[in-house]
PDB file of N, CA and C in Angstrom:
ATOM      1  N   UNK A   1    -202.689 -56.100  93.618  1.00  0.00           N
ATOM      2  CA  UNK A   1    -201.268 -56.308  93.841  1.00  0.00           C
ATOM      3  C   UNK A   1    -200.428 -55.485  92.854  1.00  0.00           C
ATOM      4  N   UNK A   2    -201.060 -55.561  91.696  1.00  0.00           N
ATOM      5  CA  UNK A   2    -200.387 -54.787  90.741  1.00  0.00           C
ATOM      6  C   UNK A   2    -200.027 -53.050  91.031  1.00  0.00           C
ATOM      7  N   UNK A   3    -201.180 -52.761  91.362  1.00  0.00           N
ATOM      8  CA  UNK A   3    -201.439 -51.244  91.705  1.00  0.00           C
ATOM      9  C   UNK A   3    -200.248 -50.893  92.842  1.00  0.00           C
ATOM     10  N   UNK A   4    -200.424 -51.685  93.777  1.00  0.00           N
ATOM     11  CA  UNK A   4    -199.091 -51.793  94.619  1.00  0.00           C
ATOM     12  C   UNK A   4    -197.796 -51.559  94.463  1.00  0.00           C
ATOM     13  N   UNK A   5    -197.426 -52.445  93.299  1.00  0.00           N
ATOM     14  CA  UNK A   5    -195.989 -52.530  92.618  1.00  0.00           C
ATOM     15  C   UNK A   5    -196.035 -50.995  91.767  1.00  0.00           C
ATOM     16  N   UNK A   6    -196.739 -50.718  91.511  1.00  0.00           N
ATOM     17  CA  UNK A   6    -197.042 -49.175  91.030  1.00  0.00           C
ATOM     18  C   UNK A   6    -196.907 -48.139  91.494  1.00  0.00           C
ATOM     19  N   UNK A   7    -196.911 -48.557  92.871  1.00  0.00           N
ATOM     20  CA  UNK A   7    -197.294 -46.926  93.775  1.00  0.00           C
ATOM     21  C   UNK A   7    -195.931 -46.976  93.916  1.00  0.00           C
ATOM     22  N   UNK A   8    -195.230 -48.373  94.103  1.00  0.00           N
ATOM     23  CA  UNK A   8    -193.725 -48.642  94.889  1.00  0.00           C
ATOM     24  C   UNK A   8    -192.524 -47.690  94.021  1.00  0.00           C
ATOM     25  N   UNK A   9    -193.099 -47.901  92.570  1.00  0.00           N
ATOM     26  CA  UNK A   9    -192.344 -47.686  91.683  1.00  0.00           C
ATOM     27  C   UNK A   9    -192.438 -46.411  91.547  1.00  0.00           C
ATOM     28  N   UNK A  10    -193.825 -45.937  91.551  1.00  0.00           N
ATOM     29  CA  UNK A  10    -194.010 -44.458  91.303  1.00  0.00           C
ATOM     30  C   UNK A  10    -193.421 -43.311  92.417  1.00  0.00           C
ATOM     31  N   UNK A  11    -192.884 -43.948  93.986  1.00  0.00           N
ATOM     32  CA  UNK A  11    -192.552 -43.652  95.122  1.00  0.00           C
ATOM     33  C   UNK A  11    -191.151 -43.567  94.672  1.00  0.00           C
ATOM     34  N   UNK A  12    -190.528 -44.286  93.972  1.00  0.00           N
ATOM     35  CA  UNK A  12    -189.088 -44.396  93.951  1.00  0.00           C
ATOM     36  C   UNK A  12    -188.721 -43.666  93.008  1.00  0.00           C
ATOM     37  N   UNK A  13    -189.536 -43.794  91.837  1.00  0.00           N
ATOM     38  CA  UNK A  13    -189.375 -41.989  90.762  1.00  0.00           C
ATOM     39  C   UNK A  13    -189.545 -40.862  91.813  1.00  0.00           C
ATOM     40  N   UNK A  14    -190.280 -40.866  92.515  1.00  0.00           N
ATOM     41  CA  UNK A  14    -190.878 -39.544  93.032  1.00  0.00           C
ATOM     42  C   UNK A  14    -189.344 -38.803  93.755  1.00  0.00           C
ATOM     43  N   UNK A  15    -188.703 -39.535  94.380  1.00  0.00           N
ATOM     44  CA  UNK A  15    -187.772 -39.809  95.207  1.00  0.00           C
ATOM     45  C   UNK A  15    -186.260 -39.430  94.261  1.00  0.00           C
ATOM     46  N   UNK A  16    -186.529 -39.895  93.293  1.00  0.00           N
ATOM     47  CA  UNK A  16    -185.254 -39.896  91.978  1.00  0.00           C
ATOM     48  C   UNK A  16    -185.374 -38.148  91.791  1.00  0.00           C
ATOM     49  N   UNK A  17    -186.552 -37.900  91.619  1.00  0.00           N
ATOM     50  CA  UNK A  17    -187.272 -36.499  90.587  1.00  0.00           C
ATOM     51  C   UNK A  17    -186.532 -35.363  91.797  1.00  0.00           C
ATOM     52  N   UNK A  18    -186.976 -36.156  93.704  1.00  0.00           N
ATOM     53  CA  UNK A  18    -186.646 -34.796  94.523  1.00  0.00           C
ATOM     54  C   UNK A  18    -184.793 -34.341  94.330  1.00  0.00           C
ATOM     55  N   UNK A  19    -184.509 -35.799  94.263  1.00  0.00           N
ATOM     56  CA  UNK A  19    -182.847 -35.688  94.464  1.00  0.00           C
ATOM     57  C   UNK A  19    -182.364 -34.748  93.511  1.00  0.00           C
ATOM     58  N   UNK A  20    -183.138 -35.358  92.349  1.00  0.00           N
ATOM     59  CA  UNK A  20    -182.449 -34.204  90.876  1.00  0.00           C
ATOM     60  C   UNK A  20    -182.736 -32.773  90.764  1.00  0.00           C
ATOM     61  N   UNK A  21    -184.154 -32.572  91.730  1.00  0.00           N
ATOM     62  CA  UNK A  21    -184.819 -30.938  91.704  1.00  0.00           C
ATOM     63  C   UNK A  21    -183.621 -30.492  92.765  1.00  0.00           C
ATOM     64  N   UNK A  22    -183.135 -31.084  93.492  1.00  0.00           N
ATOM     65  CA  UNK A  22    -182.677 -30.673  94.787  1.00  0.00           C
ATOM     66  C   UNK A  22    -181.201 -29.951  94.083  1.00  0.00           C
ATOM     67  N   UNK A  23    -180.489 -31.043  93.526  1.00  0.00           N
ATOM     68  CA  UNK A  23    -178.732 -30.396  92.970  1.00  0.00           C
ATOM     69  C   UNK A  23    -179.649 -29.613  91.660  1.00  0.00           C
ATOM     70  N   UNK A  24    -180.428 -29.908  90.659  1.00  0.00           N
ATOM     71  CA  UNK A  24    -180.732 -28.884  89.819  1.00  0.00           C
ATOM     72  C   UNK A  24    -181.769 -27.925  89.800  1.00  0.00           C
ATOM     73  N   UNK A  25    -181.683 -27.226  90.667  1.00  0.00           N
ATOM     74  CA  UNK A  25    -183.114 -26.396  90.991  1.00  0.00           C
ATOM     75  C   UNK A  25    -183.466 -25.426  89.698  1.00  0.00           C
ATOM     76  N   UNK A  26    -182.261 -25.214  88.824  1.00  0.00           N
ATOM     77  CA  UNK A  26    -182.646 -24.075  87.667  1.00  0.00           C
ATOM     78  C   UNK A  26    -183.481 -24.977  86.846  1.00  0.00           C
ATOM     79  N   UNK A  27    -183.738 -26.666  86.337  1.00  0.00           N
ATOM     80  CA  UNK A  27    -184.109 -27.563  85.551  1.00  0.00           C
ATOM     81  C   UNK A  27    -185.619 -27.409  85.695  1.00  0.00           C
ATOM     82  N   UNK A  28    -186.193 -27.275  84.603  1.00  0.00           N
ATOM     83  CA  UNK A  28    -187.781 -27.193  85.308  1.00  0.00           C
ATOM     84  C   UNK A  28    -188.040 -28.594  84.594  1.00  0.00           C
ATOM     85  N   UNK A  29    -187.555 -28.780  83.698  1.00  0.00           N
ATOM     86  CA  UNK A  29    -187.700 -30.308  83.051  1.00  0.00           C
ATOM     87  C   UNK A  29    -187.888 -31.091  84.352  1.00  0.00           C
ATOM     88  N   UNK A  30    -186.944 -31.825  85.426  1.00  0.00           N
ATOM     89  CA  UNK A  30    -187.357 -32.119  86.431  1.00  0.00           C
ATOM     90  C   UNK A  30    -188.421 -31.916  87.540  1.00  0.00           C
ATOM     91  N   UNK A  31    -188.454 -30.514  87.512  1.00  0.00           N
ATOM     92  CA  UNK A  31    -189.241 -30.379  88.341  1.00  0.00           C
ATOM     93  C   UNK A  31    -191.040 -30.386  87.592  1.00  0.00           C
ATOM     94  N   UNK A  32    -191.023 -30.728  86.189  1.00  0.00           N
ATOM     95  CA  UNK A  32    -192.269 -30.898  85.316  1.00  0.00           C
ATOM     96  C   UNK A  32    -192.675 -32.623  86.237  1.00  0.00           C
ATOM     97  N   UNK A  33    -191.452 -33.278  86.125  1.00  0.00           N
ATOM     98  CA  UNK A  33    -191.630 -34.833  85.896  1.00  0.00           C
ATOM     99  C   UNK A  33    -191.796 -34.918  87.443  1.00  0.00           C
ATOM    100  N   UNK A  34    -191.612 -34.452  88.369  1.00  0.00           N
ATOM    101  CA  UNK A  34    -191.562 -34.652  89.778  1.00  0.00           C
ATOM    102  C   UNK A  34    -192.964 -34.281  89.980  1.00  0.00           C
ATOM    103  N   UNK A  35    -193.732 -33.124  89.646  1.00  0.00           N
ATOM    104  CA  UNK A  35    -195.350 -32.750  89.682  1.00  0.00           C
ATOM    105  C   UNK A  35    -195.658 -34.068  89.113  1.00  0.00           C
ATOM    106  N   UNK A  36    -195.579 -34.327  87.928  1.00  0.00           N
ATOM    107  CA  UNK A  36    -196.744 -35.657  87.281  1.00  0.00           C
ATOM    108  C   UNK A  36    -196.522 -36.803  88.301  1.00  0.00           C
ATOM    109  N   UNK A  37    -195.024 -37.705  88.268  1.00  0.00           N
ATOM    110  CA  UNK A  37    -194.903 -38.105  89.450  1.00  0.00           C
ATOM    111  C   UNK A  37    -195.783 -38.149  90.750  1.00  0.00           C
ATOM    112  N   UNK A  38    -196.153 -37.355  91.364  1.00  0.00           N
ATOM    113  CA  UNK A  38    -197.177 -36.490  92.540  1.00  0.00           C
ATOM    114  C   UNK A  38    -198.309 -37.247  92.053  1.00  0.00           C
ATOM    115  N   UNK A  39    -198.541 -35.996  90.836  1.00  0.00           N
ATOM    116  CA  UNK A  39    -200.195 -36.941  90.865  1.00  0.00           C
ATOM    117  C   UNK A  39    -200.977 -38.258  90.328  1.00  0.00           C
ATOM    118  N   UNK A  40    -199.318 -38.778  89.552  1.00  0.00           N
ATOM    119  CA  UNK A  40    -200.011 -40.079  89.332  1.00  0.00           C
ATOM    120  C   UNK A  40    -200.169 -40.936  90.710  1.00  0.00           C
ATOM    121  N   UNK A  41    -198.973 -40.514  91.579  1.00  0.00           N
ATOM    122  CA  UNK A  41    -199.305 -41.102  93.074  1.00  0.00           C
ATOM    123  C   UNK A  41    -200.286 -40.672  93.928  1.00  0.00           C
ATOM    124  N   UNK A  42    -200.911 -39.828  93.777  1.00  0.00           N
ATOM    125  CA  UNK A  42    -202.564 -39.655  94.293  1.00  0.00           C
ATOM    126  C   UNK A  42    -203.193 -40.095  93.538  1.00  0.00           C
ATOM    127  N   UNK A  43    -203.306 -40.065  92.137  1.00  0.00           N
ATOM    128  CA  UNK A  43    -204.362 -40.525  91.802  1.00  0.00           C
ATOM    129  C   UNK A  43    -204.603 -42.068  92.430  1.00  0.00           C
ATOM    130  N   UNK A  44    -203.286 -42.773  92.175  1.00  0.00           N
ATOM    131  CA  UNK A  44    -203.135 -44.372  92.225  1.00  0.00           C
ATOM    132  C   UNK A  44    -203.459 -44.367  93.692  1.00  0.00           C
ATOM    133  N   UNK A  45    -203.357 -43.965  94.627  1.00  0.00           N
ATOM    134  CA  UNK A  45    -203.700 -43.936  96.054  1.00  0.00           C
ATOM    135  C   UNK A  45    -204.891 -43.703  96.220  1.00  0.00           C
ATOM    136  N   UNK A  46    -205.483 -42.659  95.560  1.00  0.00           N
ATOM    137  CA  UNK A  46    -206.970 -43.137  95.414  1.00  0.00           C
ATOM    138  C   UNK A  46    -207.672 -44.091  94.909  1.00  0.00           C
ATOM    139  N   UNK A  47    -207.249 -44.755  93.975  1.00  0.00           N
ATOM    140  CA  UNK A  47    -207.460 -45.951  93.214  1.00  0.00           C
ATOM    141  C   UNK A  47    -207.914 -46.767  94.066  1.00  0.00           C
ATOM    142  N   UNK A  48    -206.561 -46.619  94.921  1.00  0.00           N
ATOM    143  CA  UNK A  48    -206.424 -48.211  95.938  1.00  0.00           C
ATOM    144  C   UNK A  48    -207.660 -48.203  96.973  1.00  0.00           C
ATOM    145  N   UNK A  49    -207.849 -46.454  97.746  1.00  0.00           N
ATOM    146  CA  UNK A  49    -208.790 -46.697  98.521  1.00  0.00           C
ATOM    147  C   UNK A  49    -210.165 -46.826  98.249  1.00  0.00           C
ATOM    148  N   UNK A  50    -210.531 -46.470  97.003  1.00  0.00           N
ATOM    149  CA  UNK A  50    -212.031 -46.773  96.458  1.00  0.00           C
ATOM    150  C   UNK A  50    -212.093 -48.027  96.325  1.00  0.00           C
ATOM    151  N   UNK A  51    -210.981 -49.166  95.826  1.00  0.00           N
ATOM    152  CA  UNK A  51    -211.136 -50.589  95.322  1.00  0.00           C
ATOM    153  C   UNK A  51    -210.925 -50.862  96.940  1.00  0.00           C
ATOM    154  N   UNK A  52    -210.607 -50.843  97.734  1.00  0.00           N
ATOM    155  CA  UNK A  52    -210.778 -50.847  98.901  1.00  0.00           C
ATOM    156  C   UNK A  52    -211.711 -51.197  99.737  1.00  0.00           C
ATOM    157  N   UNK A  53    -213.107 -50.221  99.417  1.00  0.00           N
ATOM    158  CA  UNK A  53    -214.031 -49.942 100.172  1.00  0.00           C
ATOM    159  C   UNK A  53    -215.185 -51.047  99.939  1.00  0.00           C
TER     160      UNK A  53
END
């Protein structure tokens, strides 16, 4: 359940990170935090489907 509330959260950064890359495209600071963003949400999506199986 936890992992859940995680992905939710990590979905709604992800989402924060596109809006800000979008009006600041020169910022790479954003667009650093929008990649990690990404893959902590694959990783955690993989998480879920191995505990899954």
């Amino acid at each position: 359940m936890e992992e859940i509330i995680n992905l939710k959260l990590l979905e709604h950064l992800e989402e924060t990170y596109k809006k800000l890359v979008f009006f600041y495209p020169h910022e790479q600071l954003f667009q650093d935090y929008l990649e990690k963003a990404r893959k902590s949400i694959n990783k955690l999506r993989r998480d879920l489907i191995r505990s899954a199986i």
